[in-house]
PDB file of N, CA and C in Angstrom:
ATOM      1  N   UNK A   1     -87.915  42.669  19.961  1.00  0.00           N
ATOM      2  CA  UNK A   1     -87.471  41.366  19.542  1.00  0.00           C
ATOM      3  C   UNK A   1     -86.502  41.481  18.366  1.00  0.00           C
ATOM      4  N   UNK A   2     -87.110  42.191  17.366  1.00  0.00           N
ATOM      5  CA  UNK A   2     -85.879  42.751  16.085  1.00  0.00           C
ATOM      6  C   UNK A   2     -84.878  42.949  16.012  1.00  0.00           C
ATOM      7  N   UNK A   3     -84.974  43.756  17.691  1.00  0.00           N
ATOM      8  CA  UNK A   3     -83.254  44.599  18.139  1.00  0.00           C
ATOM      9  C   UNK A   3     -82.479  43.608  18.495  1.00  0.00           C
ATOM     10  N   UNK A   4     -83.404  42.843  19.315  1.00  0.00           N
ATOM     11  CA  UNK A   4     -82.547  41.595  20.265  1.00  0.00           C
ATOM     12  C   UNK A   4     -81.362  40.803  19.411  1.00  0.00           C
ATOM     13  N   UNK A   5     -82.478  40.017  18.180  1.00  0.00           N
ATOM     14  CA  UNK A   5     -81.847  39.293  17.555  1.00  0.00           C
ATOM     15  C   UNK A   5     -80.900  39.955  16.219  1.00  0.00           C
ATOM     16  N   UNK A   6     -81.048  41.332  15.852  1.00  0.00           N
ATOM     17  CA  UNK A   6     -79.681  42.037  15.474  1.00  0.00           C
ATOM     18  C   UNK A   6     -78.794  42.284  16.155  1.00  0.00           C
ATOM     19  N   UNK A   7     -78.843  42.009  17.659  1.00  0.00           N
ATOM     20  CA  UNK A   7     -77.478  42.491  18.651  1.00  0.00           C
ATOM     21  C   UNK A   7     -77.014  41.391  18.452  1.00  0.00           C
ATOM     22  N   UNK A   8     -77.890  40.011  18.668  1.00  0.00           N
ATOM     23  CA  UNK A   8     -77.187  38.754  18.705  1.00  0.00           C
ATOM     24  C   UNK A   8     -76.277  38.124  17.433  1.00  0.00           C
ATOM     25  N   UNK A   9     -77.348  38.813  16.572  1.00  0.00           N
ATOM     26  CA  UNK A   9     -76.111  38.306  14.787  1.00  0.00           C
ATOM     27  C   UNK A   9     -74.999  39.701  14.802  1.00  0.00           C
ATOM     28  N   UNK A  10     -75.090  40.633  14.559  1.00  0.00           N
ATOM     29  CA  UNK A  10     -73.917  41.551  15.380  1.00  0.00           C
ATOM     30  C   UNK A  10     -72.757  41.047  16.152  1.00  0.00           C
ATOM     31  N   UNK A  11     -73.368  40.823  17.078  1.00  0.00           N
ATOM     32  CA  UNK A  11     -72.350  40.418  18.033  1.00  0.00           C
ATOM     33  C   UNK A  11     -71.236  38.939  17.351  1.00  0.00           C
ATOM     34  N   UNK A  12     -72.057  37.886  17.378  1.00  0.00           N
ATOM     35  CA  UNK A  12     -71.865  36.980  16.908  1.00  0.00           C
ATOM     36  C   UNK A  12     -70.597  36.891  15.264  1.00  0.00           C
ATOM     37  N   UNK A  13     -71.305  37.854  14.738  1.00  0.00           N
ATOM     38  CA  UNK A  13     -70.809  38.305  13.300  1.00  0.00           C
ATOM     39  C   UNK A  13     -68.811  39.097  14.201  1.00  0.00           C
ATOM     40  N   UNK A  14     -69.118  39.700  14.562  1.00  0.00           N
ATOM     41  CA  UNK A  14     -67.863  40.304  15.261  1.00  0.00           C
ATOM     42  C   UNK A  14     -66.876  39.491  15.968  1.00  0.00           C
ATOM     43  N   UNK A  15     -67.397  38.814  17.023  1.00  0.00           N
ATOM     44  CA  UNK A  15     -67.038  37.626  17.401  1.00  0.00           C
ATOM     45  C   UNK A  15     -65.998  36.490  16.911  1.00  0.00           C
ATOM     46  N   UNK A  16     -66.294  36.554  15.987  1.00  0.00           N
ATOM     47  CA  UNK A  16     -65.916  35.074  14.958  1.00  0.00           C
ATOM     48  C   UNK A  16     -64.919  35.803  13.972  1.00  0.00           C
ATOM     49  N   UNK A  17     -65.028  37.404  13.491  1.00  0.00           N
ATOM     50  CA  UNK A  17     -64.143  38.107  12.999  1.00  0.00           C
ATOM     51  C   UNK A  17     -63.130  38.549  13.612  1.00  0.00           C
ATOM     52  N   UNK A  18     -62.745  38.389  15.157  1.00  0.00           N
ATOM     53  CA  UNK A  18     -62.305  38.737  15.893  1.00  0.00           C
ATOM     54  C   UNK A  18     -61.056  37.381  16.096  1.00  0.00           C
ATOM     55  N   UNK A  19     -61.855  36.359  16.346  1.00  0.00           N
ATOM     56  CA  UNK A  19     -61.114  34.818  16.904  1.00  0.00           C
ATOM     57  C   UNK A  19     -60.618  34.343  15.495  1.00  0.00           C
ATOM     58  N   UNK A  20     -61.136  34.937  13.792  1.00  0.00           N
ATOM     59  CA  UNK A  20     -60.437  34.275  12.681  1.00  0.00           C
ATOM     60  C   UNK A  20     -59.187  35.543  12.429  1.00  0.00           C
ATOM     61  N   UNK A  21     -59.357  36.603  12.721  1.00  0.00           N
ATOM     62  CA  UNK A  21     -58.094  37.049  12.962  1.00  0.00           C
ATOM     63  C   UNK A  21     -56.680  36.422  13.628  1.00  0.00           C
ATOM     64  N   UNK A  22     -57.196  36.267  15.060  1.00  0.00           N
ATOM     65  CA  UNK A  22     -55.976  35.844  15.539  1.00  0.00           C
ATOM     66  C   UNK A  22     -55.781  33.949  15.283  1.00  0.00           C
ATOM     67  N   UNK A  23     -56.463  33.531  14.767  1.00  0.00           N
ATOM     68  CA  UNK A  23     -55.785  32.383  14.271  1.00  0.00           C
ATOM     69  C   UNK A  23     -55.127  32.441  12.889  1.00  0.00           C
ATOM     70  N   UNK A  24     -55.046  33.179  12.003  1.00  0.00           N
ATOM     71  CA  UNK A  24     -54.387  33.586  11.228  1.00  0.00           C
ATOM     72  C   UNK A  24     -52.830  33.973  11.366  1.00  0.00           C
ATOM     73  N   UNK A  25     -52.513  34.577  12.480  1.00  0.00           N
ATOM     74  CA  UNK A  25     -52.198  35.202  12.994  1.00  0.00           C
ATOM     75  C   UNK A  25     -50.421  34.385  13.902  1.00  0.00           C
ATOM     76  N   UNK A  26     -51.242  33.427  14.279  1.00  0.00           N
ATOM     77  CA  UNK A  26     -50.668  32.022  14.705  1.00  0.00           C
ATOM     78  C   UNK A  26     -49.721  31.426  13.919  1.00  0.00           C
ATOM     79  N   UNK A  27     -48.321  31.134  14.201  1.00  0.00           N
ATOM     80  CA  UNK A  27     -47.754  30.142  12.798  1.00  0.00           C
ATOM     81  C   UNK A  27     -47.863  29.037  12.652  1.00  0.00           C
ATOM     82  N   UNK A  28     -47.956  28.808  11.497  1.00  0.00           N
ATOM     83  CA  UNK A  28     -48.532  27.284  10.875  1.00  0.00           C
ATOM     84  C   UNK A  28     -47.508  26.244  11.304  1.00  0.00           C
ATOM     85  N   UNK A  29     -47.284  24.961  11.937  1.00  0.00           N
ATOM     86  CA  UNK A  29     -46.596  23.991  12.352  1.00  0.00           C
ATOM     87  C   UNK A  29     -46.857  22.832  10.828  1.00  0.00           C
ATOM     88  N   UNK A  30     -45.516  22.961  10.702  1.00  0.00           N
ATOM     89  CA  UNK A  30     -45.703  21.834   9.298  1.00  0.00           C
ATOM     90  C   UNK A  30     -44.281  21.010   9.254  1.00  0.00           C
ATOM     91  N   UNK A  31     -44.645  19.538   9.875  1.00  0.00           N
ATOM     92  CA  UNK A  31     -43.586  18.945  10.029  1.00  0.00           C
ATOM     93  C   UNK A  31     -42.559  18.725   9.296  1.00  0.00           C
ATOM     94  N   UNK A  32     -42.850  18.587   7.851  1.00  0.00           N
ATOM     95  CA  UNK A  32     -42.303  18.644   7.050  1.00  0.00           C
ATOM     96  C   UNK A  32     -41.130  19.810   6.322  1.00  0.00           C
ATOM     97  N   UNK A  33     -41.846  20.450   6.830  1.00  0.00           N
ATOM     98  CA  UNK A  33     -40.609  21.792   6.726  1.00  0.00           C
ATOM     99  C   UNK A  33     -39.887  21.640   7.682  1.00  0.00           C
ATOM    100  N   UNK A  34     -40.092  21.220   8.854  1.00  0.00           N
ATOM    101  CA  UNK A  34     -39.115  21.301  10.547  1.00  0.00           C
ATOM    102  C   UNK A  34     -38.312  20.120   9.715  1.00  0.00           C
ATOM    103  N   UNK A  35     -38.503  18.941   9.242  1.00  0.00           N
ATOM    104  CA  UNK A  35     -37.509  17.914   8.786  1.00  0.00           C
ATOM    105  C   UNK A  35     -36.906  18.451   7.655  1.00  0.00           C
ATOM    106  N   UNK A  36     -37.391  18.827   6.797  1.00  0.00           N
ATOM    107  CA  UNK A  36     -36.241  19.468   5.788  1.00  0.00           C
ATOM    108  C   UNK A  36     -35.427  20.671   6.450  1.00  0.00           C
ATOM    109  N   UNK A  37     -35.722  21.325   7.473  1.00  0.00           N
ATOM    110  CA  UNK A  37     -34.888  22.227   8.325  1.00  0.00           C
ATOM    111  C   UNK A  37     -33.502  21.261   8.870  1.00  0.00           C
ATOM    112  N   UNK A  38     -34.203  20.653   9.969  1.00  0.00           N
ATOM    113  CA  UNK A  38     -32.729  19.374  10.329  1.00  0.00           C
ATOM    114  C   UNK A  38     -31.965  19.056   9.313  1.00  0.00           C
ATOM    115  N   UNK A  39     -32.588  18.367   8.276  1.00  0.00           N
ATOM    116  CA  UNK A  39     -31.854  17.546   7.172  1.00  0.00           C
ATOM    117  C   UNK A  39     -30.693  18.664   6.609  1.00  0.00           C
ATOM    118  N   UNK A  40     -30.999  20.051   6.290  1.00  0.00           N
ATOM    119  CA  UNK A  40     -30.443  20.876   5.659  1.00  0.00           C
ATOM    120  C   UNK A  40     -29.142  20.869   7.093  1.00  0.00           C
ATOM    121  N   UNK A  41     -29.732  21.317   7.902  1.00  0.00           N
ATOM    122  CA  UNK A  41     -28.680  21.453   9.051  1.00  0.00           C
ATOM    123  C   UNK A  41     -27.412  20.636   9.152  1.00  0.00           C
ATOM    124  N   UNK A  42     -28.031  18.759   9.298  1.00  0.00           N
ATOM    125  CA  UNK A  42     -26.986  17.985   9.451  1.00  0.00           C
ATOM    126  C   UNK A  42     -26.565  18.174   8.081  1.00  0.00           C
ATOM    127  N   UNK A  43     -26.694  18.051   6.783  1.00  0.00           N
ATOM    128  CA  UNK A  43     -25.820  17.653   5.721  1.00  0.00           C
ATOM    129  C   UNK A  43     -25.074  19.015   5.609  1.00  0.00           C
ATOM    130  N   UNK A  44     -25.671  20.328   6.051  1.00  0.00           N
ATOM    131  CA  UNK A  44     -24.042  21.159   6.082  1.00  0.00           C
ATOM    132  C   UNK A  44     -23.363  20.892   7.214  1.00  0.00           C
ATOM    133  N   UNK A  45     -23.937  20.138   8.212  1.00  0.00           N
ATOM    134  CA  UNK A  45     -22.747  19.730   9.513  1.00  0.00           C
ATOM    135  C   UNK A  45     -21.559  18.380   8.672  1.00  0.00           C
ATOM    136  N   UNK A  46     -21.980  17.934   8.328  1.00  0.00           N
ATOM    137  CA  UNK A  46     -21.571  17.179   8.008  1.00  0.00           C
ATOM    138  C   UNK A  46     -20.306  17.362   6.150  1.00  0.00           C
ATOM    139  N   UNK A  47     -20.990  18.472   5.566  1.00  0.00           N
ATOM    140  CA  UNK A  47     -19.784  19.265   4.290  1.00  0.00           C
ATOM    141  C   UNK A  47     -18.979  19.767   5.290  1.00  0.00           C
ATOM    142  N   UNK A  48     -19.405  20.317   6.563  1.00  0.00           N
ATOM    143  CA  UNK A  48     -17.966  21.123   7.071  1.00  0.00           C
ATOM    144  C   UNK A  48     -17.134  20.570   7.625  1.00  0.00           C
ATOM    145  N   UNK A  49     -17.736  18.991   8.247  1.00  0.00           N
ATOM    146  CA  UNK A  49     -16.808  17.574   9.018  1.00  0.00           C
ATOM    147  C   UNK A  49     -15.935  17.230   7.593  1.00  0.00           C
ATOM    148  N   UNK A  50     -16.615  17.261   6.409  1.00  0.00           N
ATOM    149  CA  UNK A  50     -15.715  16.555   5.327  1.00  0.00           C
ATOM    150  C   UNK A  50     -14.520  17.395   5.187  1.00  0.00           C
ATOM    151  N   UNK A  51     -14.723  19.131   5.323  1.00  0.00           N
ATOM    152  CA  UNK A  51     -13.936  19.926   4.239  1.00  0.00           C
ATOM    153  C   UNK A  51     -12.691  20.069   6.044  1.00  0.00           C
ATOM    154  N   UNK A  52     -12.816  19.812   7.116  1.00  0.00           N
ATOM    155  CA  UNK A  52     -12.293  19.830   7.763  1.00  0.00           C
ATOM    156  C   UNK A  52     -11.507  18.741   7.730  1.00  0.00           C
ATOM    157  N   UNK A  53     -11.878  17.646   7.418  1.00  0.00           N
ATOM    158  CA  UNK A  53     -11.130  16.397   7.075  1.00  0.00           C
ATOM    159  C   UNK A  53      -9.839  16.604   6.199  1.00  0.00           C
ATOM    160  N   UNK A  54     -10.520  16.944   5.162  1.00  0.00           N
ATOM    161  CA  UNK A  54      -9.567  17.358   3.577  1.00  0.00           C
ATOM    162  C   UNK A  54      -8.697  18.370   4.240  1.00  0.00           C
ATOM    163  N   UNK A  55      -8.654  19.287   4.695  1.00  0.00           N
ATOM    164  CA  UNK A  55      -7.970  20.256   5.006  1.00  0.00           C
ATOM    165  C   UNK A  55      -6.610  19.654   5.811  1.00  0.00           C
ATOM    166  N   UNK A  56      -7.164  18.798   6.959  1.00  0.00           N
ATOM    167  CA  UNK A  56      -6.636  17.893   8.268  1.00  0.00           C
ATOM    168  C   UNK A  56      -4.983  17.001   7.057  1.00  0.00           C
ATOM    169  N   UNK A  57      -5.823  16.996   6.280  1.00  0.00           N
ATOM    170  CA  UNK A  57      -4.912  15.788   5.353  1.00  0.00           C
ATOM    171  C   UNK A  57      -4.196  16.142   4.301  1.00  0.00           C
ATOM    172  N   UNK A  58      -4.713  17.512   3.983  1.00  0.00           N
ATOM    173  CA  UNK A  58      -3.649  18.716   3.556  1.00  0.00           C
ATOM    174  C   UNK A  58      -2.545  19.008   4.001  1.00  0.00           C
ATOM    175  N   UNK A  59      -2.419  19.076   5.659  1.00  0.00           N
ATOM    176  CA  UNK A  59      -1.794  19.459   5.987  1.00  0.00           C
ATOM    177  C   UNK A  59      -0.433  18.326   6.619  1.00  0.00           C
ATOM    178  N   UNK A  60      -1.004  17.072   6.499  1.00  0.00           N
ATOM    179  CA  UNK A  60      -0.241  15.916   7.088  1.00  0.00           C
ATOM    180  C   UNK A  60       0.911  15.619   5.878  1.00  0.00           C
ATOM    181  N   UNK A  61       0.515  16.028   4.544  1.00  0.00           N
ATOM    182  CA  UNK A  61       1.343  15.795   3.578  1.00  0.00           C
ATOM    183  C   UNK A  61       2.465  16.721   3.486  1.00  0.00           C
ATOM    184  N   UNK A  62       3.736  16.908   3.489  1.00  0.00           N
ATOM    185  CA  UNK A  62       4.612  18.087   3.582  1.00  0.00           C
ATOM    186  C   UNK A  62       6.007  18.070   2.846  1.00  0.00           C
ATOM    187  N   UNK A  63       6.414  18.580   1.813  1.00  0.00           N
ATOM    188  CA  UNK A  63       7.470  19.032   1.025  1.00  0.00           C
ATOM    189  C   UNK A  63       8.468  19.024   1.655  1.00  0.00           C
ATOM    190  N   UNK A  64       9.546  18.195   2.191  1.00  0.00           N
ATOM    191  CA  UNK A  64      10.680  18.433   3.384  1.00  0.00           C
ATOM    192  C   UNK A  64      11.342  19.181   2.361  1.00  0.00           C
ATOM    193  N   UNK A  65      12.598  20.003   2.767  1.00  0.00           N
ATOM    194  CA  UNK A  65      13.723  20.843   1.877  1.00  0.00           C
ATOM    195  C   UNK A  65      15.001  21.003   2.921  1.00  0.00           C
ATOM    196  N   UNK A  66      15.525  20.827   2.438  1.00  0.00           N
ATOM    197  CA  UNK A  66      17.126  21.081   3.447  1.00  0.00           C
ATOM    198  C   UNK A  66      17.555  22.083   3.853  1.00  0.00           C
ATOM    199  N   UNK A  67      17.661  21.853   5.300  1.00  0.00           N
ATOM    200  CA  UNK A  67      17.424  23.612   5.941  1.00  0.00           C
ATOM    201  C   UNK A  67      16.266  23.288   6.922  1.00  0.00           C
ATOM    202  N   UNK A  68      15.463  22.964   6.556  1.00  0.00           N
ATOM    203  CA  UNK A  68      14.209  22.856   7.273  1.00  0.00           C
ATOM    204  C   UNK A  68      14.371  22.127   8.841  1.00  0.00           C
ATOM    205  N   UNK A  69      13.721  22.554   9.522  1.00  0.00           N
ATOM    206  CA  UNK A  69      13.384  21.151  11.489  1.00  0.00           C
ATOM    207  C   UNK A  69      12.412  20.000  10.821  1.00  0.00           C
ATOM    208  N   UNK A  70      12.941  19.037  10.613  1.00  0.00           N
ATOM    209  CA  UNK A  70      11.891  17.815  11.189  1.00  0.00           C
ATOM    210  C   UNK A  70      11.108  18.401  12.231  1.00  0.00           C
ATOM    211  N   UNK A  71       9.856  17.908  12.400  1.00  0.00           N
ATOM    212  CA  UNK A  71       8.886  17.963  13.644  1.00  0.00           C
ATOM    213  C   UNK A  71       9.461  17.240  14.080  1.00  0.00           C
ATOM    214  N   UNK A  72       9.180  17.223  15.593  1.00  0.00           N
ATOM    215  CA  UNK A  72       9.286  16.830  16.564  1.00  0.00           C
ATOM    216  C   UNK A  72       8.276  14.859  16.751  1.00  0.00           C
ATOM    217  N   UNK A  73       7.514  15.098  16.140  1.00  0.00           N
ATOM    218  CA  UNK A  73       6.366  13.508  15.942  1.00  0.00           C
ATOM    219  C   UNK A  73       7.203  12.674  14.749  1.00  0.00           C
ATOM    220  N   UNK A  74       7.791  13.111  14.045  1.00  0.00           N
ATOM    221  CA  UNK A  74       8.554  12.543  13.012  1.00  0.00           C
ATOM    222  C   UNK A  74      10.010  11.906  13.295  1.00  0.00           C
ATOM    223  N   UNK A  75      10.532  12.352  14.883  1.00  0.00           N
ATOM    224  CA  UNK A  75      11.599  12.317  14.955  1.00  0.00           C
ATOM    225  C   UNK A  75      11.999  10.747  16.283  1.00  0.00           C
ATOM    226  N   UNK A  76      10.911  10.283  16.115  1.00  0.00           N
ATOM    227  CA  UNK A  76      10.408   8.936  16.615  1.00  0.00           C
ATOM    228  C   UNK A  76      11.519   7.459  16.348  1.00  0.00           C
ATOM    229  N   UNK A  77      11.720   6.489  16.718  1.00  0.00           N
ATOM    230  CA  UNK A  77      12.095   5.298  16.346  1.00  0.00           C
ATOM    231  C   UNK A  77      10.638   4.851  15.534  1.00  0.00           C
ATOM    232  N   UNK A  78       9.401   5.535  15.669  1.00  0.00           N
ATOM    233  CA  UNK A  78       9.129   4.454  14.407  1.00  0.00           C
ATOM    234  C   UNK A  78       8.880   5.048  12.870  1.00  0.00           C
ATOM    235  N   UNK A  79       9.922   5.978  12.689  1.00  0.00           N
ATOM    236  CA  UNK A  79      10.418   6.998  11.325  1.00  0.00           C
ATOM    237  C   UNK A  79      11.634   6.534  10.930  1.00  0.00           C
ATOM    238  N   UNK A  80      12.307   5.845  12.231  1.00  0.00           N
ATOM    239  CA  UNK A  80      13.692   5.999  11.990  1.00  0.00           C
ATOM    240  C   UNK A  80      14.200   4.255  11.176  1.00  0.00           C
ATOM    241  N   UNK A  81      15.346   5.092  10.247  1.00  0.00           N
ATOM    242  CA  UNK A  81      15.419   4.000   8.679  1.00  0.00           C
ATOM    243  C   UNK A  81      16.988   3.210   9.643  1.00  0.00           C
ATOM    244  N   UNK A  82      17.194   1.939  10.200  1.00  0.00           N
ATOM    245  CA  UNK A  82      17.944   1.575  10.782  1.00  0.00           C
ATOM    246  C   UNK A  82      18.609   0.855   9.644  1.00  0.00           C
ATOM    247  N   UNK A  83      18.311   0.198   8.326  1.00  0.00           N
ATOM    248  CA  UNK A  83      18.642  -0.217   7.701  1.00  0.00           C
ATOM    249  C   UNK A  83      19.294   0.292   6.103  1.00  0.00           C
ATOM    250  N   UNK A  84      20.006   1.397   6.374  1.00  0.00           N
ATOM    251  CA  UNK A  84      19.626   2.514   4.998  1.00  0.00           C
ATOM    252  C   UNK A  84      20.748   1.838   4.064  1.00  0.00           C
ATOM    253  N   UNK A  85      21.067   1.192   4.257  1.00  0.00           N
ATOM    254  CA  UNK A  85      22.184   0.432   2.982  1.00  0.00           C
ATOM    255  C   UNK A  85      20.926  -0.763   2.119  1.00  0.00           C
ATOM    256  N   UNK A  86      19.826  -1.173   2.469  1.00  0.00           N
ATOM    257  CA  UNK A  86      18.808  -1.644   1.965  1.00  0.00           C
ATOM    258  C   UNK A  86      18.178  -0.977   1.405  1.00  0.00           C
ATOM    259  N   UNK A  87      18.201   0.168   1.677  1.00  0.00           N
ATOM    260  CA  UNK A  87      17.308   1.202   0.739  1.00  0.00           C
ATOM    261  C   UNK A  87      18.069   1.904  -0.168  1.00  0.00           C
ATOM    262  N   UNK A  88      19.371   1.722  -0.237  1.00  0.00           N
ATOM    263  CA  UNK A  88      20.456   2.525  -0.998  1.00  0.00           C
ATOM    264  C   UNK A  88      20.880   4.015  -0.910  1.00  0.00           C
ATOM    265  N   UNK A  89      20.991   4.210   0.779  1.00  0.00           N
ATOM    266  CA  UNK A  89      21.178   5.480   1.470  1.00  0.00           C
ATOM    267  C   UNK A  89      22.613   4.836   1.499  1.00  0.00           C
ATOM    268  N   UNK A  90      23.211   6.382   1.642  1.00  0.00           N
ATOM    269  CA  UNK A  90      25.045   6.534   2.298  1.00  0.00           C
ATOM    270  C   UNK A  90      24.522   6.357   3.879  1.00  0.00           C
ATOM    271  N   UNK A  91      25.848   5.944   4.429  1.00  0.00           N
ATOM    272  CA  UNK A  91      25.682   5.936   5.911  1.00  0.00           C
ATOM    273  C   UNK A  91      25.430   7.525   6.461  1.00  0.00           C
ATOM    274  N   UNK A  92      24.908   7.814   7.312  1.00  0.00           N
ATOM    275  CA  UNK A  92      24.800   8.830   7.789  1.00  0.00           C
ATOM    276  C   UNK A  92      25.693   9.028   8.716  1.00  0.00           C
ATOM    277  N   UNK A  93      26.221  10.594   8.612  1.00  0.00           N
ATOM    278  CA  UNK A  93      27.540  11.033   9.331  1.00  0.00           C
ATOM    279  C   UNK A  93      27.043  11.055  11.256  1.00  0.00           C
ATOM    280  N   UNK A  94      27.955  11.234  11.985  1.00  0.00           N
ATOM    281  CA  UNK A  94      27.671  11.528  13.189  1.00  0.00           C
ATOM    282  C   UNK A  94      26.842  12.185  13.371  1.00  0.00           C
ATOM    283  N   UNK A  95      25.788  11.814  14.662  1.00  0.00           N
ATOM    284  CA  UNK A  95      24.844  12.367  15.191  1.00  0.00           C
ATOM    285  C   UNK A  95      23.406  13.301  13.810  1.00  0.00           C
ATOM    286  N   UNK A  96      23.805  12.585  13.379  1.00  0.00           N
ATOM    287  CA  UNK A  96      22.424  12.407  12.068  1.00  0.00           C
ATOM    288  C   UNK A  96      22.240  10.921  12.188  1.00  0.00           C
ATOM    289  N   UNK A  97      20.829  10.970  11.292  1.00  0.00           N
ATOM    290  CA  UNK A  97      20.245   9.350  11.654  1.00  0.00           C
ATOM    291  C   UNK A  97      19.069   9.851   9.805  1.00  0.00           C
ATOM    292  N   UNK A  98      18.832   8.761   9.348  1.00  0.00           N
ATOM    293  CA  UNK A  98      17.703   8.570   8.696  1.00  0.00           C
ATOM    294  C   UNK A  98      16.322   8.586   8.714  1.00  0.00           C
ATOM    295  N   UNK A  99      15.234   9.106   8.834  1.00  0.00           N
ATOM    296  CA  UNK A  99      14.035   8.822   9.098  1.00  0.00           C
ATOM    297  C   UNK A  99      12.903   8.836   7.612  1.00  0.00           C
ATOM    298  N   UNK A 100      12.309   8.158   7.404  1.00  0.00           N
ATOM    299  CA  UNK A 100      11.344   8.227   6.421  1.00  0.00           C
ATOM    300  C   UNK A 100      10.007   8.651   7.192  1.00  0.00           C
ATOM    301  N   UNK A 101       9.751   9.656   5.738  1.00  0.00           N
ATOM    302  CA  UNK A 101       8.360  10.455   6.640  1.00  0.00           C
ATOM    303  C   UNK A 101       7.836  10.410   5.145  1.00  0.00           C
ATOM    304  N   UNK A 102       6.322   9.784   4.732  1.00  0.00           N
ATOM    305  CA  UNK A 102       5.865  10.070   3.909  1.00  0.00           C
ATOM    306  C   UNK A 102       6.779   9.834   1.945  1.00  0.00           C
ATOM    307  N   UNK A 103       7.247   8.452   2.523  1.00  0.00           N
ATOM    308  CA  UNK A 103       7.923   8.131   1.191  1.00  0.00           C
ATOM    309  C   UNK A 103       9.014   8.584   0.296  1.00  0.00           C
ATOM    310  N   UNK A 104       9.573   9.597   1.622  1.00  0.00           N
ATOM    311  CA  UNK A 104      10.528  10.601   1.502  1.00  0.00           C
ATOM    312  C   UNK A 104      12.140  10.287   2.709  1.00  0.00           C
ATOM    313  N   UNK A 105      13.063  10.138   2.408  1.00  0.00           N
ATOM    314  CA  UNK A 105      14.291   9.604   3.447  1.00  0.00           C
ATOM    315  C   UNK A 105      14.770  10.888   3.493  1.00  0.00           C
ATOM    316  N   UNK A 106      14.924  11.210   4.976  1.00  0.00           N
ATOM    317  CA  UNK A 106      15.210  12.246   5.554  1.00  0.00           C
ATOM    318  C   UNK A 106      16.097  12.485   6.426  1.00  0.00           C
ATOM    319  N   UNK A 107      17.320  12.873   6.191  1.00  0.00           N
ATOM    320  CA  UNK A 107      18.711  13.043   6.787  1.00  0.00           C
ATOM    321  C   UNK A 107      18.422  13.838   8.027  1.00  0.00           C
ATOM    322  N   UNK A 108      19.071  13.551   9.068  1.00  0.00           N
ATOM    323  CA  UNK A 108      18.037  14.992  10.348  1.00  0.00           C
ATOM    324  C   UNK A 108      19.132  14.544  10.973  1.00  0.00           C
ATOM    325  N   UNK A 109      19.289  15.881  11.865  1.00  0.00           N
ATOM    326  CA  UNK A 109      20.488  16.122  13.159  1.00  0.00           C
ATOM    327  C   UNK A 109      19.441  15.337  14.039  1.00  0.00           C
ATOM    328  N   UNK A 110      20.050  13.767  15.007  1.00  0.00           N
ATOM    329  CA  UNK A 110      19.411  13.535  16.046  1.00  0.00           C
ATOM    330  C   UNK A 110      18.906  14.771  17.128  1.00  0.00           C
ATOM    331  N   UNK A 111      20.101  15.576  17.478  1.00  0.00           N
ATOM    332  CA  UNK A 111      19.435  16.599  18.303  1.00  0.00           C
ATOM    333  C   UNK A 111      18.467  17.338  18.248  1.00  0.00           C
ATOM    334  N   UNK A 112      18.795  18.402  16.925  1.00  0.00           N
ATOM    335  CA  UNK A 112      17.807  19.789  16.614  1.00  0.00           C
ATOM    336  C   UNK A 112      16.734  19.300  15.326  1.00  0.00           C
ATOM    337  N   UNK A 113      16.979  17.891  14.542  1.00  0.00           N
ATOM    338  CA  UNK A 113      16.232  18.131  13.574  1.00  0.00           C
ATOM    339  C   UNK A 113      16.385  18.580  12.486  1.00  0.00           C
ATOM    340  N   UNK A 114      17.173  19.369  12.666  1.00  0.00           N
ATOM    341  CA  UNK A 114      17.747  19.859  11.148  1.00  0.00           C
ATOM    342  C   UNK A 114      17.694  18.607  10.126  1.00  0.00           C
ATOM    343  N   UNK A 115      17.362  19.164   8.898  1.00  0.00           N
ATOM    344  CA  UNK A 115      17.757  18.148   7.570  1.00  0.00           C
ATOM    345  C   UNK A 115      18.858  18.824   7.010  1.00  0.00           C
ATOM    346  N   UNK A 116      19.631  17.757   6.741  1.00  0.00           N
ATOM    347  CA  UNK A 116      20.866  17.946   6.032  1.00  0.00           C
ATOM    348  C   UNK A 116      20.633  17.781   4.210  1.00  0.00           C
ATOM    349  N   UNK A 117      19.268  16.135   4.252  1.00  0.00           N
ATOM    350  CA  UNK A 117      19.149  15.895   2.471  1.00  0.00           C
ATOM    351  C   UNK A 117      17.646  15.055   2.722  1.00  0.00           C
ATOM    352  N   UNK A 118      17.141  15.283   1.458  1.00  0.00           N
ATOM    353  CA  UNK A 118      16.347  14.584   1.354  1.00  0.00           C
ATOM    354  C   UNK A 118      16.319  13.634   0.044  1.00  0.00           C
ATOM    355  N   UNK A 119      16.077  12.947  -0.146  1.00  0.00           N
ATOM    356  CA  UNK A 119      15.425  11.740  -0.876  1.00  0.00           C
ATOM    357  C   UNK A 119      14.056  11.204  -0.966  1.00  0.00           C
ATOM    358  N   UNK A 120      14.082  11.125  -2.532  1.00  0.00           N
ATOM    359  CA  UNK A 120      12.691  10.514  -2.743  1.00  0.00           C
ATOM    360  C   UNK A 120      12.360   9.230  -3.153  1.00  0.00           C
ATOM    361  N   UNK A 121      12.007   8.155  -2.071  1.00  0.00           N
ATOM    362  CA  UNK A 121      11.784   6.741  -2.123  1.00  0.00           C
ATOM    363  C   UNK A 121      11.387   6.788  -3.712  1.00  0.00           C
ATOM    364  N   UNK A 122      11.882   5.790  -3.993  1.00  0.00           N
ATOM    365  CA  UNK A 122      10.971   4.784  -5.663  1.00  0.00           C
ATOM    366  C   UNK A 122      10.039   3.967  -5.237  1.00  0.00           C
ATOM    367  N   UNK A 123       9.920   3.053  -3.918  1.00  0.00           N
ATOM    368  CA  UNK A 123       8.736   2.340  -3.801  1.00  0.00           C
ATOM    369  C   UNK A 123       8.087   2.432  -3.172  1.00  0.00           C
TER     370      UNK A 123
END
């Protein structure tokens, strides 16, 4: 009977040392960390949407210099200065035309783009 019931606390004793192992073992689920995981995620998704922005708008701003091509998106009727004696431009010679890009009057070969001069609007 002695033996019996030392096999049974034995056993038992082993048992339970056995099953608190592997729940240990297991990783802990803690919602709260999974939401501060996302949160961290979107708000750097969202610094790299900003710094991509800033960058985007870096690049829309541009120093014309004479010599330079107008782009091709700039070289539009709705850039182009039809009125340049209102703005206190010289007439523009043959096959040049006026375009304002960015507060800036910009002399350009209708064909290739070329700038011949630039000017910097006052208003």
């Amino acid at each position: 009977m002695k033996r019996l019931i030392i096999t049974a606390v034995a056993t038992t004793l082993l048992a339970g040392t056995a099953l608190s192992g592997t729940a240990m073992a297991q990783p802990r689920h803690d919602d709260r960390h999974d939401r501060y995981e996302q949160q961290r995620a979107y708000e750097k998704g969202r610094r790299d949407q900003a710094r991509q922005e800033r960058r985007d708008d870096r690049r829309e701003y541009r120093r014309w210099a004479k010599g330079q091509r107008l782009d091709a998106r700039y070289r539009g009727n709705g850039y182009y200065v039809s009125d340049y004696r209102r703005h206190g431009l010289r007439q523009p010679p043959r096959g040049y035309r006026w375009q304002r890009v960015n507060d800036q009057y910009i002399l350009a070969a209708v064909a290739t783009g070329l700038i011949a001069s630039v000017i910097i609007a006052n208003n």
